[in-house]
N, C-alpha and C. Protein backbone atom coordinates (compact mmCIF):
# COMPACT_ATOMS: atom_id res chain seq x y z
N UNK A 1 -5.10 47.88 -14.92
CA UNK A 1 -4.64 47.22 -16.11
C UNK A 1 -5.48 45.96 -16.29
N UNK A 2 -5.86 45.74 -17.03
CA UNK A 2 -6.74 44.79 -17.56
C UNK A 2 -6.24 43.35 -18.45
N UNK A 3 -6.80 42.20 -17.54
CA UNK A 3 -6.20 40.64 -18.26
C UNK A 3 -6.14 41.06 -19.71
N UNK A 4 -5.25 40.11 -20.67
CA UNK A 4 -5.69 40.16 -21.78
C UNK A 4 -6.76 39.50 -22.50
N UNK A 5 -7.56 39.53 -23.71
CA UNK A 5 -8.78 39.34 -24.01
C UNK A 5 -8.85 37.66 -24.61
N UNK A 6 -9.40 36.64 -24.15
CA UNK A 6 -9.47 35.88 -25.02
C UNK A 6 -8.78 34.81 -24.04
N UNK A 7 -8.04 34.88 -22.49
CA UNK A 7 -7.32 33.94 -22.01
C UNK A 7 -8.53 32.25 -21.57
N UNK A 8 -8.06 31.73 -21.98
CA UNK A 8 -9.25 30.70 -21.08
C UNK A 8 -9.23 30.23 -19.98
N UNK A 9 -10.21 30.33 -18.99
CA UNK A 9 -9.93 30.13 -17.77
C UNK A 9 -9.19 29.02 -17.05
N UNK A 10 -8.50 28.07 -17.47
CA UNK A 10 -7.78 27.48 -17.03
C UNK A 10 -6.12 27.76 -16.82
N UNK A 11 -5.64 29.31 -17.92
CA UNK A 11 -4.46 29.86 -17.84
C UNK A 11 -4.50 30.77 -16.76
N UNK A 12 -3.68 31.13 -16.57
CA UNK A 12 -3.65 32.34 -15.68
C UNK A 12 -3.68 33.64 -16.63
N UNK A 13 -3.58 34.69 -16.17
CA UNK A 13 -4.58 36.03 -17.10
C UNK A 13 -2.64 36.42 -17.33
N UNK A 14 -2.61 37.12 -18.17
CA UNK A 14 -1.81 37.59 -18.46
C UNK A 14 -2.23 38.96 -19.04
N UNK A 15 -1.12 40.20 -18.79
CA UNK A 15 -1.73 41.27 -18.76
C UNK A 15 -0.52 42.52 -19.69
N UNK A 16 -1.19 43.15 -21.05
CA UNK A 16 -0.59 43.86 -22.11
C UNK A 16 0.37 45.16 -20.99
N UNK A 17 1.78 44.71 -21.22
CA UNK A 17 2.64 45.72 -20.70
C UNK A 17 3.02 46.74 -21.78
N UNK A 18 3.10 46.84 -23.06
CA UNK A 18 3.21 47.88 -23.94
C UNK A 18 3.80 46.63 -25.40
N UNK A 19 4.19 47.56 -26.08
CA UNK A 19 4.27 47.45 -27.52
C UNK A 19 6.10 46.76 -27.16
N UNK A 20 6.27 45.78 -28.32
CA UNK A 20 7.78 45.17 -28.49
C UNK A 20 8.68 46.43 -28.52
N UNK A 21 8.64 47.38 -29.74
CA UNK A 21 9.76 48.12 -30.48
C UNK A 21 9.64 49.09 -28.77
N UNK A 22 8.85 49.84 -28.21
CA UNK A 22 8.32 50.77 -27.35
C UNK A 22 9.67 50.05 -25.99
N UNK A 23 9.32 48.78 -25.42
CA UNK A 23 9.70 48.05 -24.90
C UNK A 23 11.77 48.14 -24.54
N UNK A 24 11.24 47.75 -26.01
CA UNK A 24 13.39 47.65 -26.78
C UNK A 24 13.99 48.90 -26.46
N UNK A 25 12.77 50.03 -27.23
CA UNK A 25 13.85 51.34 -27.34
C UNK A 25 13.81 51.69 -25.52
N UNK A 26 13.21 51.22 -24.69
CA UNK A 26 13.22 52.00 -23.28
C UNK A 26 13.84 51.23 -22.71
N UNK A 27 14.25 49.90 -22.98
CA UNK A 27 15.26 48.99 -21.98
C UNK A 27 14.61 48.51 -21.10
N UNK A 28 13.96 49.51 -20.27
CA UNK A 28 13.38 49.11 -18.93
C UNK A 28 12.08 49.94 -18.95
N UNK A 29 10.75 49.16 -18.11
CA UNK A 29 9.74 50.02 -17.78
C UNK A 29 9.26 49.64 -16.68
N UNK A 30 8.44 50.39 -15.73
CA UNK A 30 7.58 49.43 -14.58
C UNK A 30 6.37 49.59 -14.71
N UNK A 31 5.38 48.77 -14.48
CA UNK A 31 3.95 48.92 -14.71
C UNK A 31 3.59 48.33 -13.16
N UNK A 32 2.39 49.04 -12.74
CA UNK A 32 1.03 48.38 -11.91
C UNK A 32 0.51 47.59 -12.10
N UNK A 33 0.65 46.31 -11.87
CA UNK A 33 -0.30 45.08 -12.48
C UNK A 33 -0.95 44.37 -11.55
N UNK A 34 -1.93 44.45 -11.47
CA UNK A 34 -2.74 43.54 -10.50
C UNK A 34 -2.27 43.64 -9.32
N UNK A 35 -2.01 44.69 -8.84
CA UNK A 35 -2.03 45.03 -7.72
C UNK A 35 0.30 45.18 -7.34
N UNK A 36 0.78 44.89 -7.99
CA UNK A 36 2.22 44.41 -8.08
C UNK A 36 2.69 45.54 -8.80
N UNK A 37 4.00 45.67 -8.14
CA UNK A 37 4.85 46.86 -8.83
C UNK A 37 5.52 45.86 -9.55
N UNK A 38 5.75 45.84 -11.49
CA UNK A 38 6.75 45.14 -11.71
C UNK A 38 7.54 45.67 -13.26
N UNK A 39 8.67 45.29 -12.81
CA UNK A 39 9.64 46.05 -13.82
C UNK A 39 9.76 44.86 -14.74
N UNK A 40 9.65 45.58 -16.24
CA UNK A 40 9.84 44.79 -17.58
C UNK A 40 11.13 45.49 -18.19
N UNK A 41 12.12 44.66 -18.44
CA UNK A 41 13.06 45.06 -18.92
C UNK A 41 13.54 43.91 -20.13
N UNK A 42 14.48 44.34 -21.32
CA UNK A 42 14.28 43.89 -22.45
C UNK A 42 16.41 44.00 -22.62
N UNK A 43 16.84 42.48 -22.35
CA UNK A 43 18.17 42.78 -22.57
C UNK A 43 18.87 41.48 -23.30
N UNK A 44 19.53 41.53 -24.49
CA UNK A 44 19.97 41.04 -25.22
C UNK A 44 19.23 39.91 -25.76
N UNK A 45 18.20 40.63 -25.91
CA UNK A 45 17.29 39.99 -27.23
C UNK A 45 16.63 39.11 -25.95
N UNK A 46 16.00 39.53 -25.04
CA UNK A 46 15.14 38.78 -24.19
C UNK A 46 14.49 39.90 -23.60
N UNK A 47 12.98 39.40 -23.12
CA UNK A 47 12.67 40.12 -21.98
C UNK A 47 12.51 39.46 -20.87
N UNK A 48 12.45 40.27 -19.42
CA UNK A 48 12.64 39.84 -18.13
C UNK A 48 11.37 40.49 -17.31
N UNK A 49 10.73 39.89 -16.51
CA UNK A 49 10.00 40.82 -15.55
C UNK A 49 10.30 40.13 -13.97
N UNK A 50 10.26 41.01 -13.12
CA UNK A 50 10.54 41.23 -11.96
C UNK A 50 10.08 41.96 -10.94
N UNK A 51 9.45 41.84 -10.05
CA UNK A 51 8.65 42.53 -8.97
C UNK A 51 10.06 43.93 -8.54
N UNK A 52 9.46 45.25 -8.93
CA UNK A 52 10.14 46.12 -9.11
C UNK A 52 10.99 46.69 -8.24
N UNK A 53 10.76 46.81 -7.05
CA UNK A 53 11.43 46.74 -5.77
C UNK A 53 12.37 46.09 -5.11
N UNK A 54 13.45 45.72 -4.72
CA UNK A 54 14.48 45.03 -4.21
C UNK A 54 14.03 44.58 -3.16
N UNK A 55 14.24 42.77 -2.93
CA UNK A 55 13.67 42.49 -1.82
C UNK A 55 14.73 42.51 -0.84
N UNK A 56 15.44 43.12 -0.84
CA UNK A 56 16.36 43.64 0.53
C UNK A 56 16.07 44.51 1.37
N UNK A 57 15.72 45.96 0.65
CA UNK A 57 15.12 46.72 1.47
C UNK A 57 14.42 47.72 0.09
N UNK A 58 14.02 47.53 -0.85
CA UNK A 58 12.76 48.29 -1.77
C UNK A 58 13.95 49.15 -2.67
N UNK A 59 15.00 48.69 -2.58
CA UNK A 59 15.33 49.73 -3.59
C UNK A 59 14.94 49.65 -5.05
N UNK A 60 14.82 50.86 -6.19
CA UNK A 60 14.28 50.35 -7.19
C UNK A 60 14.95 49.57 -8.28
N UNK A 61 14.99 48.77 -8.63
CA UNK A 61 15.53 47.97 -9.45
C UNK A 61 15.13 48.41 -10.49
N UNK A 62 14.87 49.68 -11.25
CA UNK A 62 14.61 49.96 -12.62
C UNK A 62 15.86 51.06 -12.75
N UNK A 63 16.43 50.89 -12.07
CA UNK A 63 17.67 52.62 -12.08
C UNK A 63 18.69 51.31 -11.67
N UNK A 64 18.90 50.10 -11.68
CA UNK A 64 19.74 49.41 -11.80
C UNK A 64 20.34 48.91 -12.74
N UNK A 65 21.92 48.44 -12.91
CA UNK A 65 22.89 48.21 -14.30
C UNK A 65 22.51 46.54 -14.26
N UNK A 66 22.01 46.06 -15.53
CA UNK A 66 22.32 45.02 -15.74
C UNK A 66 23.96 44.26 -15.99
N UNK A 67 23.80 43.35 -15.64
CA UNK A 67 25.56 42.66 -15.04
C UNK A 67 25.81 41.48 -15.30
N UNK A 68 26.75 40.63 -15.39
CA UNK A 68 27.01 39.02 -15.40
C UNK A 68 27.82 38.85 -14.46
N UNK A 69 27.09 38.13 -13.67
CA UNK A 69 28.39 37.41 -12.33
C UNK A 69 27.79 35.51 -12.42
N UNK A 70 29.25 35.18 -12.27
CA UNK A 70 29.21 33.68 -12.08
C UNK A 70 28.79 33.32 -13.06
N UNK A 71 28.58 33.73 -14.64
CA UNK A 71 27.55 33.62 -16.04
C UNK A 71 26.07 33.45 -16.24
N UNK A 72 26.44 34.43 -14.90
CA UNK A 72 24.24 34.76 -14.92
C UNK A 72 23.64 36.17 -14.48
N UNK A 73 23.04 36.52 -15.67
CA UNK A 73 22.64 37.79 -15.99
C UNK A 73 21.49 38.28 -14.82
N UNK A 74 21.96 39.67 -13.84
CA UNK A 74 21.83 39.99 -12.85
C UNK A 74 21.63 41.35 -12.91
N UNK A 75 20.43 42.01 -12.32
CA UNK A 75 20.04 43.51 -12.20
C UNK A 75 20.73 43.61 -10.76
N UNK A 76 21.72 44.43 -10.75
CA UNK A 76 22.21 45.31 -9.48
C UNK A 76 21.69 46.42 -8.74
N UNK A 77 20.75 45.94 -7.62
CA UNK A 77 20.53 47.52 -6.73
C UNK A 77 21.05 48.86 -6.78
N UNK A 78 20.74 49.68 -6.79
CA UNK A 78 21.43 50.91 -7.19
C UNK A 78 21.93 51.03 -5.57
N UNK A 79 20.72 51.06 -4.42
CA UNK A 79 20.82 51.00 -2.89
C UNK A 79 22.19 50.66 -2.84
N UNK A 80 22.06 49.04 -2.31
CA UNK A 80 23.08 48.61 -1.47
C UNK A 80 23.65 47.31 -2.78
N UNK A 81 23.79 47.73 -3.99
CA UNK A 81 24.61 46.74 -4.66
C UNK A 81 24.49 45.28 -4.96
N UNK A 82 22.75 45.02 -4.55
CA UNK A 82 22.77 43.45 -4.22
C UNK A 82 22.48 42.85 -5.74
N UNK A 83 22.60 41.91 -6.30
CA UNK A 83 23.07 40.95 -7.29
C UNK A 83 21.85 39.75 -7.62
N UNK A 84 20.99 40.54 -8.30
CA UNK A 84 19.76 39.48 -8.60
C UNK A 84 19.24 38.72 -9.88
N UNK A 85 19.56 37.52 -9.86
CA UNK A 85 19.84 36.89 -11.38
C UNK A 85 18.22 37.18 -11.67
N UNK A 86 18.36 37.55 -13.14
CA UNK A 86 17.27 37.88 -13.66
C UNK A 86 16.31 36.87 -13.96
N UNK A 87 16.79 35.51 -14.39
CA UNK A 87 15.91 34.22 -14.70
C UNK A 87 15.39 33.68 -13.60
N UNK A 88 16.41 33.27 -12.01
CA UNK A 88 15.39 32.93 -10.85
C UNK A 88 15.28 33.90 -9.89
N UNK A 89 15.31 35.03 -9.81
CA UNK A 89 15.57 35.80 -9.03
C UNK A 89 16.27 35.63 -7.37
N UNK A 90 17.45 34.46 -7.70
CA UNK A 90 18.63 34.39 -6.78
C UNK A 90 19.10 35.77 -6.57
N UNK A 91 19.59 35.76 -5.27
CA UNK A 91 20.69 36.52 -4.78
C UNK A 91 22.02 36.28 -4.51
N UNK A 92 22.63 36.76 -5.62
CA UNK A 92 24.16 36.29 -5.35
C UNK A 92 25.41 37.08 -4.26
N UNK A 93 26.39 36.82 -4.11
CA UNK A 93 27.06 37.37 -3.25
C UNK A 93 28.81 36.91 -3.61
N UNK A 94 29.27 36.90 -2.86
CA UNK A 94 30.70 36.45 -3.38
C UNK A 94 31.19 36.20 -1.37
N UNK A 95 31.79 34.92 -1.30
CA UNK A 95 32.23 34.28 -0.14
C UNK A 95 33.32 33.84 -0.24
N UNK A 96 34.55 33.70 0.98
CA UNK A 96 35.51 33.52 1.15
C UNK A 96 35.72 32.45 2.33
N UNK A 97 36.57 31.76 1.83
CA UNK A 97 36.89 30.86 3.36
C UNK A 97 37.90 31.16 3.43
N UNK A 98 37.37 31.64 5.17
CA UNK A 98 38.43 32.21 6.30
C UNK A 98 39.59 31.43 6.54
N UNK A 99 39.74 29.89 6.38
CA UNK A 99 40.79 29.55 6.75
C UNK A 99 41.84 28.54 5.19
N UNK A 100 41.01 29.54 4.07
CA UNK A 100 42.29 29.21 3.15
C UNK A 100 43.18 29.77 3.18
N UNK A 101 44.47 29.43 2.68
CA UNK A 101 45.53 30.45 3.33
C UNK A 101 45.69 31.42 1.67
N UNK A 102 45.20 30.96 1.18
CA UNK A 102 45.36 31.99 -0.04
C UNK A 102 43.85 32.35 -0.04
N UNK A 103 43.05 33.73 -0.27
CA UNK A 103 41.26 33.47 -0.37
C UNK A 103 41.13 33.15 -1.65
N UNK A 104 40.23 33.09 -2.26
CA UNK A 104 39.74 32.47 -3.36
C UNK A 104 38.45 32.85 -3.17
N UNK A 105 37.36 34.00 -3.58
CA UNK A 105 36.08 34.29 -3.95
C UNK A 105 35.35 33.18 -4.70
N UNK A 106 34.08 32.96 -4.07
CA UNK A 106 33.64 32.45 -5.30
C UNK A 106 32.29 32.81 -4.91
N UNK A 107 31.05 33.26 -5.80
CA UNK A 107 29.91 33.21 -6.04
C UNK A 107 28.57 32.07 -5.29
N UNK A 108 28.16 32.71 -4.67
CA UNK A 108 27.14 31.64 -3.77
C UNK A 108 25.65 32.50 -3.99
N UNK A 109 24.56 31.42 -4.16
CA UNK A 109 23.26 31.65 -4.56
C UNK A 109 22.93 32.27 -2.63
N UNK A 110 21.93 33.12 -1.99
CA UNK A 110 21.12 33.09 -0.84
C UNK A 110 20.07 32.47 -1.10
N UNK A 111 19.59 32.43 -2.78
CA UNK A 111 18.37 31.54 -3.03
C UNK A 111 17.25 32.04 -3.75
N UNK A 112 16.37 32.01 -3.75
CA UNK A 112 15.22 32.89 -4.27
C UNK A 112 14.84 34.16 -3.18
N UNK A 113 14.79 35.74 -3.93
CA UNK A 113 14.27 36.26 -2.88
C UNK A 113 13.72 37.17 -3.70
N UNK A 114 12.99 36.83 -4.75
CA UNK A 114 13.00 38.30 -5.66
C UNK A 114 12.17 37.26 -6.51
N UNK A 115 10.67 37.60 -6.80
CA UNK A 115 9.68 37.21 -7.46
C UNK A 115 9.70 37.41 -8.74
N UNK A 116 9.97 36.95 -9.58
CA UNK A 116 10.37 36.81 -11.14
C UNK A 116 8.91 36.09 -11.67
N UNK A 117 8.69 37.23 -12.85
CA UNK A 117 7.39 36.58 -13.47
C UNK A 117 7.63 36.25 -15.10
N UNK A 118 6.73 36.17 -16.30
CA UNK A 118 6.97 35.30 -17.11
C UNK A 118 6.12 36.54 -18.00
N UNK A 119 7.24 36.57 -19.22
CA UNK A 119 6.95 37.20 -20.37
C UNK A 119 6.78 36.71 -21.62
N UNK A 120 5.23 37.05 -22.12
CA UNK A 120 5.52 36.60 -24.13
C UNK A 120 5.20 37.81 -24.32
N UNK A 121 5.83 37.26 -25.97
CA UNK A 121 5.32 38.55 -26.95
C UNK A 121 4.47 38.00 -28.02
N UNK A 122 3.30 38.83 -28.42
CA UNK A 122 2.82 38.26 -29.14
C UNK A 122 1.91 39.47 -30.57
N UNK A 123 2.34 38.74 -31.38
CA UNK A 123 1.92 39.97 -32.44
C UNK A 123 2.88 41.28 -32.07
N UNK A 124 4.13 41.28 -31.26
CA UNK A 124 4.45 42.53 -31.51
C UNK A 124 4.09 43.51 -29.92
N UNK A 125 2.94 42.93 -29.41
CA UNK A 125 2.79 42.98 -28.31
C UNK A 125 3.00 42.30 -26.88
N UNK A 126 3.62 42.90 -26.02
CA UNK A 126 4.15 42.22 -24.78
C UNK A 126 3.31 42.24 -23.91
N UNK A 127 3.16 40.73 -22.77
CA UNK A 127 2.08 40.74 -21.88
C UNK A 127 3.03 40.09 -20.88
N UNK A 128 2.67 40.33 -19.74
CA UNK A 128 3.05 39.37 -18.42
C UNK A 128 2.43 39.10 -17.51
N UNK A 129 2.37 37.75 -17.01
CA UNK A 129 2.01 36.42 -16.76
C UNK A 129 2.83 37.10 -14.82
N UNK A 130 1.71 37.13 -14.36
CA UNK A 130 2.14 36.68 -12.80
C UNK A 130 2.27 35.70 -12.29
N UNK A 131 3.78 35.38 -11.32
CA UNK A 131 4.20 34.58 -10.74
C UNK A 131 3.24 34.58 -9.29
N UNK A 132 2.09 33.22 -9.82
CA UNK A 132 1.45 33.77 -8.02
C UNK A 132 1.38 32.47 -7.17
N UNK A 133 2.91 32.09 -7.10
CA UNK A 133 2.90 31.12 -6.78
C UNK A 133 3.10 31.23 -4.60
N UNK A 134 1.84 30.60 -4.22
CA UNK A 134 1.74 30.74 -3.21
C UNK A 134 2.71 30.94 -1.71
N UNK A 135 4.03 30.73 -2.11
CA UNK A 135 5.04 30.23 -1.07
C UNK A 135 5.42 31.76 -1.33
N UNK A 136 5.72 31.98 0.10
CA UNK A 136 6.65 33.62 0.17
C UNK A 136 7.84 33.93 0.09
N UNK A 137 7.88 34.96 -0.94
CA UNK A 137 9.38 35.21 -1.72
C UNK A 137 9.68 36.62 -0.93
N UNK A 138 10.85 36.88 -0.80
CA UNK A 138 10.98 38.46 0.20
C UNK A 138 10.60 39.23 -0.14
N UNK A 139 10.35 39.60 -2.36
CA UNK A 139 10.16 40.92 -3.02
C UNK A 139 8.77 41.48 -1.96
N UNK A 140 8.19 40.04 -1.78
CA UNK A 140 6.92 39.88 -1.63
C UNK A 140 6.06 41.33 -0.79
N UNK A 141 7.11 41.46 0.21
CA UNK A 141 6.70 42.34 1.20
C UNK A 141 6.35 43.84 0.55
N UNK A 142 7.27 44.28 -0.36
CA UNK A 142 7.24 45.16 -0.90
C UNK A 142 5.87 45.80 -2.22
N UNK A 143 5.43 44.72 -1.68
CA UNK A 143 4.08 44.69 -2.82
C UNK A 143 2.97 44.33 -1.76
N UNK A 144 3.11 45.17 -0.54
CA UNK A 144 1.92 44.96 0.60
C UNK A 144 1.05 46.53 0.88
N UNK A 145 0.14 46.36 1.65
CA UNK A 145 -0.36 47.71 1.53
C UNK A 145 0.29 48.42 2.65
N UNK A 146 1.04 47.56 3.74
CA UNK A 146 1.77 47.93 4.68
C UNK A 146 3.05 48.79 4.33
N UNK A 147 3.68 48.04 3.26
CA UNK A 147 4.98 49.30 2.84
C UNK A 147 4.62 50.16 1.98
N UNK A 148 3.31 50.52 1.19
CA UNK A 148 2.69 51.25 0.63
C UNK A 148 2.51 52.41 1.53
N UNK A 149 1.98 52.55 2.49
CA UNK A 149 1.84 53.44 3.59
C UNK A 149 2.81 54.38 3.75
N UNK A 150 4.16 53.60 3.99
CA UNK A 150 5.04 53.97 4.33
C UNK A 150 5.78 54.95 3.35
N UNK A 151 5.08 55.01 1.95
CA UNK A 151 5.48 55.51 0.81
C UNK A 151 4.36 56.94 0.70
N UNK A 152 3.11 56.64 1.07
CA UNK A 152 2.63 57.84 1.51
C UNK A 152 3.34 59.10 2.63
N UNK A 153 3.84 60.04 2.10
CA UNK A 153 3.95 61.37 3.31
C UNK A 153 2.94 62.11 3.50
N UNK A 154 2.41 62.17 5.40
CA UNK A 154 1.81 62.99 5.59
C UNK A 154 1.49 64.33 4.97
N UNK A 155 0.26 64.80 5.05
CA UNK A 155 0.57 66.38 4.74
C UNK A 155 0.92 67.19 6.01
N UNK A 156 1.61 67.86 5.91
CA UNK A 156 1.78 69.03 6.91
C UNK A 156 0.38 70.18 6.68
């Protein structure tokens, strides 16, 4: 996939993921970008991109229900259910203290673990902007050539 045309070298490249209407009517898509698996998804009049893989253990986050917990809009693992706000790619959870005598849930961030990148549209056309910001995020692993391997099966 190829930068888009015209960036000046002081931006970072940003790279044509498909057409707006194309986008809308599919909800969700994943593209190969620069080397990154990442899912573009388009929900209530926004779009989102996200390193496509769950940084828990790779599940795909494109066969996941978008959700609101705590009033922040969250793609749910299909895997193991985990809760990833779509704007910082927090992981949410829900915690209890053991020694209230009534429990009371409430919503707690684990933090960033899920590489969230940056979408425009322009003319109608959608591009995204990689997050390549040097500090290691967990999705991270999942976009190595090491778990790539692991996605290859031998031939018999």
């Amino acid at each position: 996939m190829s930068a888009e045309e015209g960036t000046d070298s002081a931006s970072p490249p940003s790279y044509f993921v498909g057409k707006k209407e194309d986008i809308i009517r599919a909800k969700k898509i994943t593209k190969f970008i620069n080397g990154r698996d990442v899912l573009v998804l388009y929900y209530n009049g926004v779009f989102h991109a996200m390193d496509m893989r769950c940084y828990h253990s790779g599940g795909p986050l494109q066969n996941g229900d978008i959700e609101e917990f705590n009033d922040k809009l969250c793609v749910v693992c299909p895997w193991h259910k985990y809760k990833i706000t779509l704007l910082e790619g927090e992981c949410l959870y829900q915690a209890v203290d053991p020694t209230a005598a009534v429990p009371n849930p409430t919503w707690i961030s684990k933090g960033n673990k899920q590489r969230i990148h940056t979408v425009k549209e322009v003319n109608g056309d959608v591009f995204v902007i990689l997050n390549d910001s040097p500090c290691f995020i967990e999705s991270d692993y999942y976009q190595t050539e090491k778990f790539r391997a692991t996605l290859v099966k031998p031939k018999k």
